[in-house]
PDB file of N, CA and C in Angstrom:
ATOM      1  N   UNK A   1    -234.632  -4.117-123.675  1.00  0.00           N
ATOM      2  CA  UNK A   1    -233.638  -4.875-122.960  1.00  0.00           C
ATOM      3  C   UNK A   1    -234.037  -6.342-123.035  1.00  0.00           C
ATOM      4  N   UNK A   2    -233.371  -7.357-123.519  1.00  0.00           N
ATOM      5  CA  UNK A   2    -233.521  -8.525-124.104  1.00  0.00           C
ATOM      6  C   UNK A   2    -233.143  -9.019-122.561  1.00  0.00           C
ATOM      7  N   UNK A   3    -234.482 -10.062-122.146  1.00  0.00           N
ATOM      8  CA  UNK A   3    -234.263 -10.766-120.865  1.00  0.00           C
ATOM      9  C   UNK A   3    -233.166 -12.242-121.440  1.00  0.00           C
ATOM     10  N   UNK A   4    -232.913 -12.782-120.335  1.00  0.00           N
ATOM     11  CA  UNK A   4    -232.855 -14.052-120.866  1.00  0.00           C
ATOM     12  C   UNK A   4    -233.524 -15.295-119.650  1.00  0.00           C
ATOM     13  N   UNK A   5    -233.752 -16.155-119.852  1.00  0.00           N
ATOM     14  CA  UNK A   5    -234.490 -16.933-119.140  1.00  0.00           C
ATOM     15  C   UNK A   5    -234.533 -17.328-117.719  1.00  0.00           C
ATOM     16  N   UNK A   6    -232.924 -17.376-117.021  1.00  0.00           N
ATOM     17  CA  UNK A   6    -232.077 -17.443-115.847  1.00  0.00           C
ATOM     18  C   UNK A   6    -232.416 -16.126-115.607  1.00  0.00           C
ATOM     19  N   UNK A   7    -232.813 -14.615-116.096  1.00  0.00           N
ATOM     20  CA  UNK A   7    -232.821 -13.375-115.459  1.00  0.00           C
ATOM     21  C   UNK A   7    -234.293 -13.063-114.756  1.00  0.00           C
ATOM     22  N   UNK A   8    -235.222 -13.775-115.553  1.00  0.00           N
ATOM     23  CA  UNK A   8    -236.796 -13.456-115.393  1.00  0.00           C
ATOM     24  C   UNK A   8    -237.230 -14.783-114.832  1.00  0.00           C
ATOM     25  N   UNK A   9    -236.627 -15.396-113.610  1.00  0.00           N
ATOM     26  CA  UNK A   9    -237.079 -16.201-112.793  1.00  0.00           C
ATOM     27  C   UNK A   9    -237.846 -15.265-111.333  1.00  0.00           C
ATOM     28  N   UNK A  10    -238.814 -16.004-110.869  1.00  0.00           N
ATOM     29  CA  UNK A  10    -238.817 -15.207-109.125  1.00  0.00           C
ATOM     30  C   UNK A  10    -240.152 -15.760-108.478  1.00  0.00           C
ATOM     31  N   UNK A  11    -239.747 -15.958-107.397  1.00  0.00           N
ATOM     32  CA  UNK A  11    -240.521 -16.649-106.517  1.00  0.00           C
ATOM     33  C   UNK A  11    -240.972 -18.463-107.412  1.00  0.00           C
ATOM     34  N   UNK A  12    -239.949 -19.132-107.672  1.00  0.00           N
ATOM     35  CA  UNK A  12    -240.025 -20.234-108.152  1.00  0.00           C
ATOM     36  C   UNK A  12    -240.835 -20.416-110.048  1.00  0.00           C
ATOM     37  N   UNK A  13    -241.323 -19.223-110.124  1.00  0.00           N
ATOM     38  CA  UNK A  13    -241.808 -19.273-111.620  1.00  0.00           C
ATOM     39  C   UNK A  13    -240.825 -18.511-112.625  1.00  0.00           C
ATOM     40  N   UNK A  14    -240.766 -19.085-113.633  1.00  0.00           N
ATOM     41  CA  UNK A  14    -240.086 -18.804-114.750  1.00  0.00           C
ATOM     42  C   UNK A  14    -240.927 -18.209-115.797  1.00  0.00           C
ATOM     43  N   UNK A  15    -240.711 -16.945-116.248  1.00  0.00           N
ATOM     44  CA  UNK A  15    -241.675 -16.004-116.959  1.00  0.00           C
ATOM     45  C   UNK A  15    -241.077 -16.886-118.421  1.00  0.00           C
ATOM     46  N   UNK A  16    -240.028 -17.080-118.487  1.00  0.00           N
ATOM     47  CA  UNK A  16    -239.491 -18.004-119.939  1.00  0.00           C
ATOM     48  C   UNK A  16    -240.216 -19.138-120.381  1.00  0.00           C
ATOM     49  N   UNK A  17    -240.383 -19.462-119.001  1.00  0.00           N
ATOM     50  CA  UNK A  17    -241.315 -20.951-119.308  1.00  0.00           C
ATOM     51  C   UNK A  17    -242.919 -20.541-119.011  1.00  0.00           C
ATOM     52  N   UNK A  18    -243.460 -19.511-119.062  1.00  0.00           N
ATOM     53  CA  UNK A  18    -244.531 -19.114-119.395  1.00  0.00           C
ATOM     54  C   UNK A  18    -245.320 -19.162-120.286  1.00  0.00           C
ATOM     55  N   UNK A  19    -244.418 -18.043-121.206  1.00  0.00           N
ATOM     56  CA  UNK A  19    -244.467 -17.266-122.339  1.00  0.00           C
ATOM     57  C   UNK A  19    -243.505 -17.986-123.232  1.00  0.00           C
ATOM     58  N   UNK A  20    -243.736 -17.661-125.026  1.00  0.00           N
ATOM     59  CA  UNK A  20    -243.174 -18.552-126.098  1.00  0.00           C
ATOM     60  C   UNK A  20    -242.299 -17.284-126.270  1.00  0.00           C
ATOM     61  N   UNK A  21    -241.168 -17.340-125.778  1.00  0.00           N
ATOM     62  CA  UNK A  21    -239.560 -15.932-126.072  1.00  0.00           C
ATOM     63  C   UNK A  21    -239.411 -16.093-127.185  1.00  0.00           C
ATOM     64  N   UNK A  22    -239.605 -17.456-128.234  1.00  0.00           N
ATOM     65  CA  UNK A  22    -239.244 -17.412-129.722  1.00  0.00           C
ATOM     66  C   UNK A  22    -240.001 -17.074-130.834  1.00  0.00           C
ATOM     67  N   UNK A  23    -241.474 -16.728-130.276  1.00  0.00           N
ATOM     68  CA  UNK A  23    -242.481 -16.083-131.547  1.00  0.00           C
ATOM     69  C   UNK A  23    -241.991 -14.640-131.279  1.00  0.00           C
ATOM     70  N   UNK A  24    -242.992 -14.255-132.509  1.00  0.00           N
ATOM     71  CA  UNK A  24    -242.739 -12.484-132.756  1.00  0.00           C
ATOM     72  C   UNK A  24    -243.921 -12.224-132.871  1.00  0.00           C
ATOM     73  N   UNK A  25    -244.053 -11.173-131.696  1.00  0.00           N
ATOM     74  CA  UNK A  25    -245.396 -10.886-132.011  1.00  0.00           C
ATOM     75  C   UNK A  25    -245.872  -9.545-132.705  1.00  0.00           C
ATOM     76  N   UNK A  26    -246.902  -9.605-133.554  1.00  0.00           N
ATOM     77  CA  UNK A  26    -246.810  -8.582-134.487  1.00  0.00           C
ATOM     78  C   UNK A  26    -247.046  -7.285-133.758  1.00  0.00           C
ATOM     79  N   UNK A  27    -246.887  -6.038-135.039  1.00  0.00           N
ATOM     80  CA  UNK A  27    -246.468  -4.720-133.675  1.00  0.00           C
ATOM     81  C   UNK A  27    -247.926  -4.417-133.216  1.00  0.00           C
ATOM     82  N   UNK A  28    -247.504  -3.760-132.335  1.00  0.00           N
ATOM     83  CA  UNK A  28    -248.928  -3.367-131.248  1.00  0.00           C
ATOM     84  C   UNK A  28    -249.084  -1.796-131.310  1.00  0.00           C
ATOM     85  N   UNK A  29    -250.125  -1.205-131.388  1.00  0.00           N
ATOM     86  CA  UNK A  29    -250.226   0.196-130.447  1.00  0.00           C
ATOM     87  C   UNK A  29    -249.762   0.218-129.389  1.00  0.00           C
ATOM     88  N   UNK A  30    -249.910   1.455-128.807  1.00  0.00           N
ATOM     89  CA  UNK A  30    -249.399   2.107-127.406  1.00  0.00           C
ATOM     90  C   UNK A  30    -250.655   1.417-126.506  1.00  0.00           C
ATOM     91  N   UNK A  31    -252.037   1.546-126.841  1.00  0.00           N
ATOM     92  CA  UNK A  31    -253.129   1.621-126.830  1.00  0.00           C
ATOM     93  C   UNK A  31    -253.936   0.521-127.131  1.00  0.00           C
ATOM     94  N   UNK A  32    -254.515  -0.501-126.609  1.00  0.00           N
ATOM     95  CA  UNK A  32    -255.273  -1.397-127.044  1.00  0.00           C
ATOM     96  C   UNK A  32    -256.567  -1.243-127.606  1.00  0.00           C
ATOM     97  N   UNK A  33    -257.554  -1.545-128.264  1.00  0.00           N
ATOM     98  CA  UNK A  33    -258.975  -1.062-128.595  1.00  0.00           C
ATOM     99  C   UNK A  33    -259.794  -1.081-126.986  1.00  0.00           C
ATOM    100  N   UNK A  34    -260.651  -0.008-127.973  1.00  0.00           N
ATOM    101  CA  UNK A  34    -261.367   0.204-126.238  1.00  0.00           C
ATOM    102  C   UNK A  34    -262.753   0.320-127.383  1.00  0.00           C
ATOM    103  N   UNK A  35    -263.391  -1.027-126.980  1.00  0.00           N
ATOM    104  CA  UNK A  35    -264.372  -0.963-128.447  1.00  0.00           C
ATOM    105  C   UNK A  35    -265.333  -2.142-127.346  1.00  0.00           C
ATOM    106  N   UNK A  36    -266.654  -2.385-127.515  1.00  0.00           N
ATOM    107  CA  UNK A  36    -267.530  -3.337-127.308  1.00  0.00           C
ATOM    108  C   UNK A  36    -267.512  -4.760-128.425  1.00  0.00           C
ATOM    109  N   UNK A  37    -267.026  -3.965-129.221  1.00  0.00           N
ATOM    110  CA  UNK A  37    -267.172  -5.104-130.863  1.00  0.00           C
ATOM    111  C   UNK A  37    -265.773  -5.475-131.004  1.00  0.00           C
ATOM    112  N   UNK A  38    -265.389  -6.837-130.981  1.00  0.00           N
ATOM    113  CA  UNK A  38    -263.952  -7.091-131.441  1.00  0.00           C
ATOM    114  C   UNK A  38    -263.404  -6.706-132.885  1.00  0.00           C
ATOM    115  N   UNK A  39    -262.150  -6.271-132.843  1.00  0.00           N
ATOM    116  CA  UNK A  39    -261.754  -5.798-133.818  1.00  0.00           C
ATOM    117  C   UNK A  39    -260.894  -6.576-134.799  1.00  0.00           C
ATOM    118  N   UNK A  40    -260.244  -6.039-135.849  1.00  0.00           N
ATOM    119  CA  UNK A  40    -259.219  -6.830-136.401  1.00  0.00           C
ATOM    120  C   UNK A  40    -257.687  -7.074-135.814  1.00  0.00           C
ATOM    121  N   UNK A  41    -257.692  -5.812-135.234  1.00  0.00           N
ATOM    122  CA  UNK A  41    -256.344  -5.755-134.424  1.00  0.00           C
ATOM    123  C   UNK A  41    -256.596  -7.087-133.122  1.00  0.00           C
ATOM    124  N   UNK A  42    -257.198  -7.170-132.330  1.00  0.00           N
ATOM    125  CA  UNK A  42    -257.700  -8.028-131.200  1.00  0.00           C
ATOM    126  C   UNK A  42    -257.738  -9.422-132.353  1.00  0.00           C
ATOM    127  N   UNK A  43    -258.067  -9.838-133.367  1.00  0.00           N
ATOM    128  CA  UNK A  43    -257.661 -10.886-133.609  1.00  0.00           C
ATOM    129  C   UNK A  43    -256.044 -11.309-134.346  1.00  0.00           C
ATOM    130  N   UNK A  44    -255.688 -10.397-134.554  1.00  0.00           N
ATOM    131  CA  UNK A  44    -254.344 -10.371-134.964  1.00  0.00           C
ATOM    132  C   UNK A  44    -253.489 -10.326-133.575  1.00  0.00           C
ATOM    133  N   UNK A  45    -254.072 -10.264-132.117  1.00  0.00           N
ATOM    134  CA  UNK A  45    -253.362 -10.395-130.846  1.00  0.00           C
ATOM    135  C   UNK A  45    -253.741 -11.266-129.991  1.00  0.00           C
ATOM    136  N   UNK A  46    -254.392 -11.765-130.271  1.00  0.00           N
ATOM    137  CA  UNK A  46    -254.925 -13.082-129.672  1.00  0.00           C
ATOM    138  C   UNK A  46    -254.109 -13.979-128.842  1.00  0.00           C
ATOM    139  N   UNK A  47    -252.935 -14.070-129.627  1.00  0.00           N
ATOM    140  CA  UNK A  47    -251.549 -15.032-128.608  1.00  0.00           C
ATOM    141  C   UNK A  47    -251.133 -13.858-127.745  1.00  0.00           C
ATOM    142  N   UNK A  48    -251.129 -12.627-128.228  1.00  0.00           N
ATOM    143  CA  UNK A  48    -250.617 -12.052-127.014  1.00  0.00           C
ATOM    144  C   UNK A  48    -251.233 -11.410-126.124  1.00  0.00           C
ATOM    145  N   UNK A  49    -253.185 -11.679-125.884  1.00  0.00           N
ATOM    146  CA  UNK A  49    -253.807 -11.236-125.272  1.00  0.00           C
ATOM    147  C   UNK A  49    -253.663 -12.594-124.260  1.00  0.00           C
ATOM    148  N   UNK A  50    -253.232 -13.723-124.623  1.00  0.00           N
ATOM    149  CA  UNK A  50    -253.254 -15.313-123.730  1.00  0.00           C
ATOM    150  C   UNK A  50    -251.896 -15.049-123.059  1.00  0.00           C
ATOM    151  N   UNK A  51    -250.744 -14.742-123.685  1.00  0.00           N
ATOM    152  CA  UNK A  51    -249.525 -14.673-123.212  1.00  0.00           C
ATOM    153  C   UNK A  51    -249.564 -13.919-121.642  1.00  0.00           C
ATOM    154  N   UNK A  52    -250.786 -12.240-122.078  1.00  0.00           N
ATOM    155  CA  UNK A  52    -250.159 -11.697-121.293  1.00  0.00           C
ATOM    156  C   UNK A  52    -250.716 -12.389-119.912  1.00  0.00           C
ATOM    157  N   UNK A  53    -252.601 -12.806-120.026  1.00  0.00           N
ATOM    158  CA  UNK A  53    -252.811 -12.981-119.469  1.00  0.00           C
ATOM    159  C   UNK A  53    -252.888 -14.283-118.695  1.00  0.00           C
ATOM    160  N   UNK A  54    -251.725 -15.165-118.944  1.00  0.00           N
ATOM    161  CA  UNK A  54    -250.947 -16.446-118.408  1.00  0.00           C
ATOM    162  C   UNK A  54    -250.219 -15.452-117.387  1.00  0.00           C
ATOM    163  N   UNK A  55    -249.183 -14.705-117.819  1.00  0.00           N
ATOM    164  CA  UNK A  55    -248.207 -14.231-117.051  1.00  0.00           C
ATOM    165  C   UNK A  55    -248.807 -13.431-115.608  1.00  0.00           C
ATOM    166  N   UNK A  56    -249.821 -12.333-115.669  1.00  0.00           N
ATOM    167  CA  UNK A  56    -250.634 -12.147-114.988  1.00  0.00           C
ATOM    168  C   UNK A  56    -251.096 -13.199-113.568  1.00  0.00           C
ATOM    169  N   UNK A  57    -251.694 -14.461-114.534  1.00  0.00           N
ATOM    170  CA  UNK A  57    -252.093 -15.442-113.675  1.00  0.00           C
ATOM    171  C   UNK A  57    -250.989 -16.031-112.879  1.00  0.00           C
ATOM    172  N   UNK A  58    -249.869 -16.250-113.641  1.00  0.00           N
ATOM    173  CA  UNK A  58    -248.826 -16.861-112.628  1.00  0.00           C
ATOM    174  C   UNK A  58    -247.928 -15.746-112.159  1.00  0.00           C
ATOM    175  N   UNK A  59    -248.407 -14.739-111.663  1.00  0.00           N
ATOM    176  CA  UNK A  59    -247.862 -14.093-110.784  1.00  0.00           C
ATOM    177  C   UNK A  59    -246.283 -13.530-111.037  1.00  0.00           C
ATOM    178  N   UNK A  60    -246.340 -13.045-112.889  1.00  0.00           N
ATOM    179  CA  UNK A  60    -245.029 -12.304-113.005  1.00  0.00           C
ATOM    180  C   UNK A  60    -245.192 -11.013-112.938  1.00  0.00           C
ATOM    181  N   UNK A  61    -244.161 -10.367-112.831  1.00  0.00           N
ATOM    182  CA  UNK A  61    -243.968  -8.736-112.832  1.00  0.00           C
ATOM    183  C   UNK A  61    -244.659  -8.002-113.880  1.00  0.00           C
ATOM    184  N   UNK A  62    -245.345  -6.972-114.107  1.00  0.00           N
ATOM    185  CA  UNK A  62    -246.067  -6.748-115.016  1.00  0.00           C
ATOM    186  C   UNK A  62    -244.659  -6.021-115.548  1.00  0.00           C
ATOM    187  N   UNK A  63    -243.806  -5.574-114.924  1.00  0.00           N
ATOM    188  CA  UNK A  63    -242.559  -4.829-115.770  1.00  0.00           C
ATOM    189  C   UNK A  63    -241.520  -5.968-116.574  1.00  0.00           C
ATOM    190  N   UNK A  64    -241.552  -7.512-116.001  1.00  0.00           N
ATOM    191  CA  UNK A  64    -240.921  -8.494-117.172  1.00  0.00           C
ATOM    192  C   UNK A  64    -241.395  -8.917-117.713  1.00  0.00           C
ATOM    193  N   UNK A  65    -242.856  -9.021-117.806  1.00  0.00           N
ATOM    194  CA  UNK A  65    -244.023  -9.118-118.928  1.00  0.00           C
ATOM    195  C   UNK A  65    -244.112  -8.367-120.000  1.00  0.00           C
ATOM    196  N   UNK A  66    -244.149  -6.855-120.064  1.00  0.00           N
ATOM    197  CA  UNK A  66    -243.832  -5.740-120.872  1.00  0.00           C
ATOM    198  C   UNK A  66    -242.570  -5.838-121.671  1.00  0.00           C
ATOM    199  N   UNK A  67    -241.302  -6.150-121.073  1.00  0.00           N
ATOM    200  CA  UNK A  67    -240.026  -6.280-121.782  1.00  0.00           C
ATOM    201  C   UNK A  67    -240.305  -7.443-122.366  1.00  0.00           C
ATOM    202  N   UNK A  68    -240.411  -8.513-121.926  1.00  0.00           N
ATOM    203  CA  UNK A  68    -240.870 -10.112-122.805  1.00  0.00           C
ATOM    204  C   UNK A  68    -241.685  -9.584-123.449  1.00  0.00           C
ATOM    205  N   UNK A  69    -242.870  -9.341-123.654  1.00  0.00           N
ATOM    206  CA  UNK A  69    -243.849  -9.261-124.681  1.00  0.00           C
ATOM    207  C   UNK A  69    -243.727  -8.207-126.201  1.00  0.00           C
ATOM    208  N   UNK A  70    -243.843  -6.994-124.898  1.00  0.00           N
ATOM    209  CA  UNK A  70    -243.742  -6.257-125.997  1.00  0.00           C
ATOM    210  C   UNK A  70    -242.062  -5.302-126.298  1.00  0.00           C
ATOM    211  N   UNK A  71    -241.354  -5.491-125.819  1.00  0.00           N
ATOM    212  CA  UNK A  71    -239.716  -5.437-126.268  1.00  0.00           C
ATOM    213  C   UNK A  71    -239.623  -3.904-125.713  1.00  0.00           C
ATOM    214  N   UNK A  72    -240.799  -3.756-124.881  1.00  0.00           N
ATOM    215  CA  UNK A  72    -240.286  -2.170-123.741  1.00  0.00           C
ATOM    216  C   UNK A  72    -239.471  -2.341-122.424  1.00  0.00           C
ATOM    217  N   UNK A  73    -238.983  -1.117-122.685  1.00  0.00           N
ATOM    218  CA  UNK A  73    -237.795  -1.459-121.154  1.00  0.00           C
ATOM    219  C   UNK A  73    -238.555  -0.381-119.884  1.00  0.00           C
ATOM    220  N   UNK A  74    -239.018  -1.175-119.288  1.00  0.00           N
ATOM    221  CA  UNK A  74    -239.955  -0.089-118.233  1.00  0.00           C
ATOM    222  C   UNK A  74    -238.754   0.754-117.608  1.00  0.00           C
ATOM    223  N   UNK A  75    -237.576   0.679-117.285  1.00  0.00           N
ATOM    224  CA  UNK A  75    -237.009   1.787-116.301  1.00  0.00           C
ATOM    225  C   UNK A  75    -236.478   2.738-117.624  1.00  0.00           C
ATOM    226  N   UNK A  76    -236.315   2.625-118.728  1.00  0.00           N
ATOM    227  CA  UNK A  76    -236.351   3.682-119.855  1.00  0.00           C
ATOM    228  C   UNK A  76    -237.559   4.480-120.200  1.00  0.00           C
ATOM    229  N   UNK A  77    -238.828   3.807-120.215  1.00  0.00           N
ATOM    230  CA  UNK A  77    -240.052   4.533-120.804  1.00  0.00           C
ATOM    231  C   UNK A  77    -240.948   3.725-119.509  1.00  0.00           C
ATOM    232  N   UNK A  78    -241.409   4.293-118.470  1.00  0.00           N
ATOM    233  CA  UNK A  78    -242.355   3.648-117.426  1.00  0.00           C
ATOM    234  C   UNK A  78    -243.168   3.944-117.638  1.00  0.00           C
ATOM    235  N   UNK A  79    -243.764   5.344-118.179  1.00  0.00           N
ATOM    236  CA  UNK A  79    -245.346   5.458-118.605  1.00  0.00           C
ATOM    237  C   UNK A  79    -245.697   4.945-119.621  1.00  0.00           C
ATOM    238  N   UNK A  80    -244.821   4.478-120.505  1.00  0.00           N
ATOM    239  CA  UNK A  80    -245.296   4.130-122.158  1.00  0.00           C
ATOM    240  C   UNK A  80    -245.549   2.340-121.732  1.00  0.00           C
ATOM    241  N   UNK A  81    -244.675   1.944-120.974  1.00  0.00           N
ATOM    242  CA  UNK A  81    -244.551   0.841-120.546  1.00  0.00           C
ATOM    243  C   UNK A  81    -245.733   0.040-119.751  1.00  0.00           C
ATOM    244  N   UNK A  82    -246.191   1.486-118.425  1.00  0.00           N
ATOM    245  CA  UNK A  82    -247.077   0.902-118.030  1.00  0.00           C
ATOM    246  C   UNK A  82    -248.384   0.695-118.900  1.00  0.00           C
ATOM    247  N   UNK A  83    -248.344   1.904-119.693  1.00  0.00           N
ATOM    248  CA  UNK A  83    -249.935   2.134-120.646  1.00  0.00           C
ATOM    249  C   UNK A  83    -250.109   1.028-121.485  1.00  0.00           C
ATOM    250  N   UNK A  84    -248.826   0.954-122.234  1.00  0.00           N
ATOM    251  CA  UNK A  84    -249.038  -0.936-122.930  1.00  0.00           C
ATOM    252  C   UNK A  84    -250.108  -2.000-122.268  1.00  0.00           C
ATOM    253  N   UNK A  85    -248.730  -2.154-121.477  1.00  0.00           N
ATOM    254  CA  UNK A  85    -249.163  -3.401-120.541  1.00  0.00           C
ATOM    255  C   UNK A  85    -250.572  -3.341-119.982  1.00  0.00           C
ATOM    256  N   UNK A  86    -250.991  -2.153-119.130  1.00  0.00           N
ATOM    257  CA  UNK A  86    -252.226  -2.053-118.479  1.00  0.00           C
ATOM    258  C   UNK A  86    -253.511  -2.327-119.641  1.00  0.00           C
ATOM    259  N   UNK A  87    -252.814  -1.513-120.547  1.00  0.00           N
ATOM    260  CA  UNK A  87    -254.511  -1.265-121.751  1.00  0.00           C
ATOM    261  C   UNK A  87    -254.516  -3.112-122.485  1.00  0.00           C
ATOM    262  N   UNK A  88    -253.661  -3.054-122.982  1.00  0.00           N
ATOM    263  CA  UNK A  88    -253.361  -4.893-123.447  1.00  0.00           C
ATOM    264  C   UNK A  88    -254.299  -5.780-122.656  1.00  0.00           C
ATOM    265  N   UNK A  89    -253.616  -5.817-120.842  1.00  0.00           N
ATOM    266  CA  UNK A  89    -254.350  -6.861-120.025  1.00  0.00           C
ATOM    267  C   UNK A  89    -255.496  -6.725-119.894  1.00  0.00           C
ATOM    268  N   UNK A  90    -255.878  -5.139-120.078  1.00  0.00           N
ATOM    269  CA  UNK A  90    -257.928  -4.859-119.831  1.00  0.00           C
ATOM    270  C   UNK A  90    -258.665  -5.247-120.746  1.00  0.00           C
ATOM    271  N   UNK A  91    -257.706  -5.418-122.049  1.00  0.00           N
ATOM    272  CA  UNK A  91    -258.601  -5.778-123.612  1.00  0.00           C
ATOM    273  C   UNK A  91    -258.052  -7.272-123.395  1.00  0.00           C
ATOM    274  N   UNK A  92    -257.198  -8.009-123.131  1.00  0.00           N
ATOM    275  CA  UNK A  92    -257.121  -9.266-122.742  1.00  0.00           C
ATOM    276  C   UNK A  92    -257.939  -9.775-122.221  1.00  0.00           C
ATOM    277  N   UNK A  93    -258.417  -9.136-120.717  1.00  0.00           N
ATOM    278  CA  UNK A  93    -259.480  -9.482-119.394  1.00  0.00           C
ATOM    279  C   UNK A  93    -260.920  -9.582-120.290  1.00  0.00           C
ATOM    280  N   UNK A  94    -261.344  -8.069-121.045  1.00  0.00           N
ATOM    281  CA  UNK A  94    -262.481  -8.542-122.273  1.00  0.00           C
ATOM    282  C   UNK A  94    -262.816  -9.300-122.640  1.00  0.00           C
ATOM    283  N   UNK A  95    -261.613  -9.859-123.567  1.00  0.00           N
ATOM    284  CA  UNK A  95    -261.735 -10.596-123.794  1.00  0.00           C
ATOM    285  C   UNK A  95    -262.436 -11.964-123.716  1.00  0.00           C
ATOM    286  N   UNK A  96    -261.882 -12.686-122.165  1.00  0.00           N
ATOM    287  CA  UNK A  96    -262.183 -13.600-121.386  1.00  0.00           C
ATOM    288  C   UNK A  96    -263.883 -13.179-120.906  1.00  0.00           C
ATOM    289  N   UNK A  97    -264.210 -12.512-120.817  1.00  0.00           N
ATOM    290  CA  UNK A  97    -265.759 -11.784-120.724  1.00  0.00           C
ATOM    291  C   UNK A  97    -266.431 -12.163-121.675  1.00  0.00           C
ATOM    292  N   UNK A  98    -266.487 -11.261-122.510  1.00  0.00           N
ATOM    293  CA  UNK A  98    -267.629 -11.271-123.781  1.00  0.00           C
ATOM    294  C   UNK A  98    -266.691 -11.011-124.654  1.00  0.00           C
ATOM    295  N   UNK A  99    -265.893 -10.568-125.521  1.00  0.00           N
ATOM    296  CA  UNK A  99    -265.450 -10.838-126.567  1.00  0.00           C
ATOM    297  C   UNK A  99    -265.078 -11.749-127.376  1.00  0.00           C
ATOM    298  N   UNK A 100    -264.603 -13.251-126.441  1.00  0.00           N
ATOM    299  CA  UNK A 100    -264.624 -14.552-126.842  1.00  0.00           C
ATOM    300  C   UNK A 100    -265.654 -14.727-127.816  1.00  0.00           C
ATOM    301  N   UNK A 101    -266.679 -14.351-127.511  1.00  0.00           N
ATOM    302  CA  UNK A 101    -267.936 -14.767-127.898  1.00  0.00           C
ATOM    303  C   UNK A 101    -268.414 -14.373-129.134  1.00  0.00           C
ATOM    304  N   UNK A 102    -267.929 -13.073-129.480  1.00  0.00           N
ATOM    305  CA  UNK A 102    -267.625 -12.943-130.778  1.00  0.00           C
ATOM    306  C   UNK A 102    -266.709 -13.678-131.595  1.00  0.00           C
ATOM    307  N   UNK A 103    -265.619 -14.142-131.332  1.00  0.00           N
ATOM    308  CA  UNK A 103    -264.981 -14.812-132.283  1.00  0.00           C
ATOM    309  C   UNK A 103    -265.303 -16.296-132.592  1.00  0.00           C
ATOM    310  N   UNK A 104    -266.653 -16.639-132.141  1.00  0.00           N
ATOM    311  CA  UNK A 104    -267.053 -18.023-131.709  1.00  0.00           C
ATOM    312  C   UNK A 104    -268.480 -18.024-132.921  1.00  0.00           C
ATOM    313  N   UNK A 105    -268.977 -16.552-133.409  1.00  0.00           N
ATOM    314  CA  UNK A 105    -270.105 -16.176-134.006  1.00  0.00           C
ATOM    315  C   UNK A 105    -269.517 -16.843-135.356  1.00  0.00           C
ATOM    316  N   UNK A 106    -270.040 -17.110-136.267  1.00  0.00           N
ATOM    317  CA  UNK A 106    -269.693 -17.396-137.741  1.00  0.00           C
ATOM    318  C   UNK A 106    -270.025 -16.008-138.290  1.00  0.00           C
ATOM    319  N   UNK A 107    -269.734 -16.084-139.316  1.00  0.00           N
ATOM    320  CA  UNK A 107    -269.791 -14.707-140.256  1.00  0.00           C
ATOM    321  C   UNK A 107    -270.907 -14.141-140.852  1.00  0.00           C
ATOM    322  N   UNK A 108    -271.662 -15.185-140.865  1.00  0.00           N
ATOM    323  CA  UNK A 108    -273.092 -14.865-140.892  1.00  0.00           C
ATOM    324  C   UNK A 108    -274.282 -14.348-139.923  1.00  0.00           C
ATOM    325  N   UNK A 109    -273.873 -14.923-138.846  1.00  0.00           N
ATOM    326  CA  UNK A 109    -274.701 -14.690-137.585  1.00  0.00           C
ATOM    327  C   UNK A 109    -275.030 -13.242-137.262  1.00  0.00           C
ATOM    328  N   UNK A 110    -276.021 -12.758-136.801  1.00  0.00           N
ATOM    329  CA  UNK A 110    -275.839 -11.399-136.377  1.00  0.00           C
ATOM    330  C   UNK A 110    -276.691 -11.343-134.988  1.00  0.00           C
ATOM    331  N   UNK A 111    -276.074 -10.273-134.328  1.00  0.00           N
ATOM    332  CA  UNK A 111    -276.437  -9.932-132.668  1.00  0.00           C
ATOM    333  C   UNK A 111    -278.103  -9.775-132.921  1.00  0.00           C
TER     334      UNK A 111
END
């Protein structure tokens, strides 16, 4: 269900003006990696591990986050919807932890 910008307003924040509605973001699993070591997929999501977790921070719906991001309609698929969203923001949150830190290593470096 395609939001539009006037629909995904609330409590004075605009999820439109969050998030970039005009990139595409490439397709995703159901499932985010559940790995210690960053992967290739996690750098190929990178904008949308920041996206989600902007939206998060400013306090949008994790159900107009899911339709914006990843083009699921939570009251059609709510478990597929929530599992996205939830596994995404935990490998997002990782991210911000220790996984940064890998992508900061050069190619040579080793642990």
């Amino acid at each position: 269900m395609a939001q539009t910008p006037s629909s995904i307003c609330t409590g004075g924040l605009c999820l439109a003006a969050i998030l970039d509605m005009t990139s595409v973001a490439p397709a995703f699993d159901d499932i985010a990696p559940v790995s210690n070591e960053l992967t290739d997929y996690d750098r190929a999501h990178i904008k949308l591990y920041m996206r989600l977790l902007d939206a998060a921070d400013d306090g949008a719906e994790w159900t107009e986050a899911v339709d914006v991001l990843f083009g699921i309609d939570p009251a059609q698929e709510p478990k597929r919807a929530r599992q996205v969203h939830d596994s995404h923001l935990a490998r997002a949150r990782w991210m911000t932890q220790s996984g940064y830190r890998q992508l900061l290593r050069r190619p040579t470096d080793r642990d």
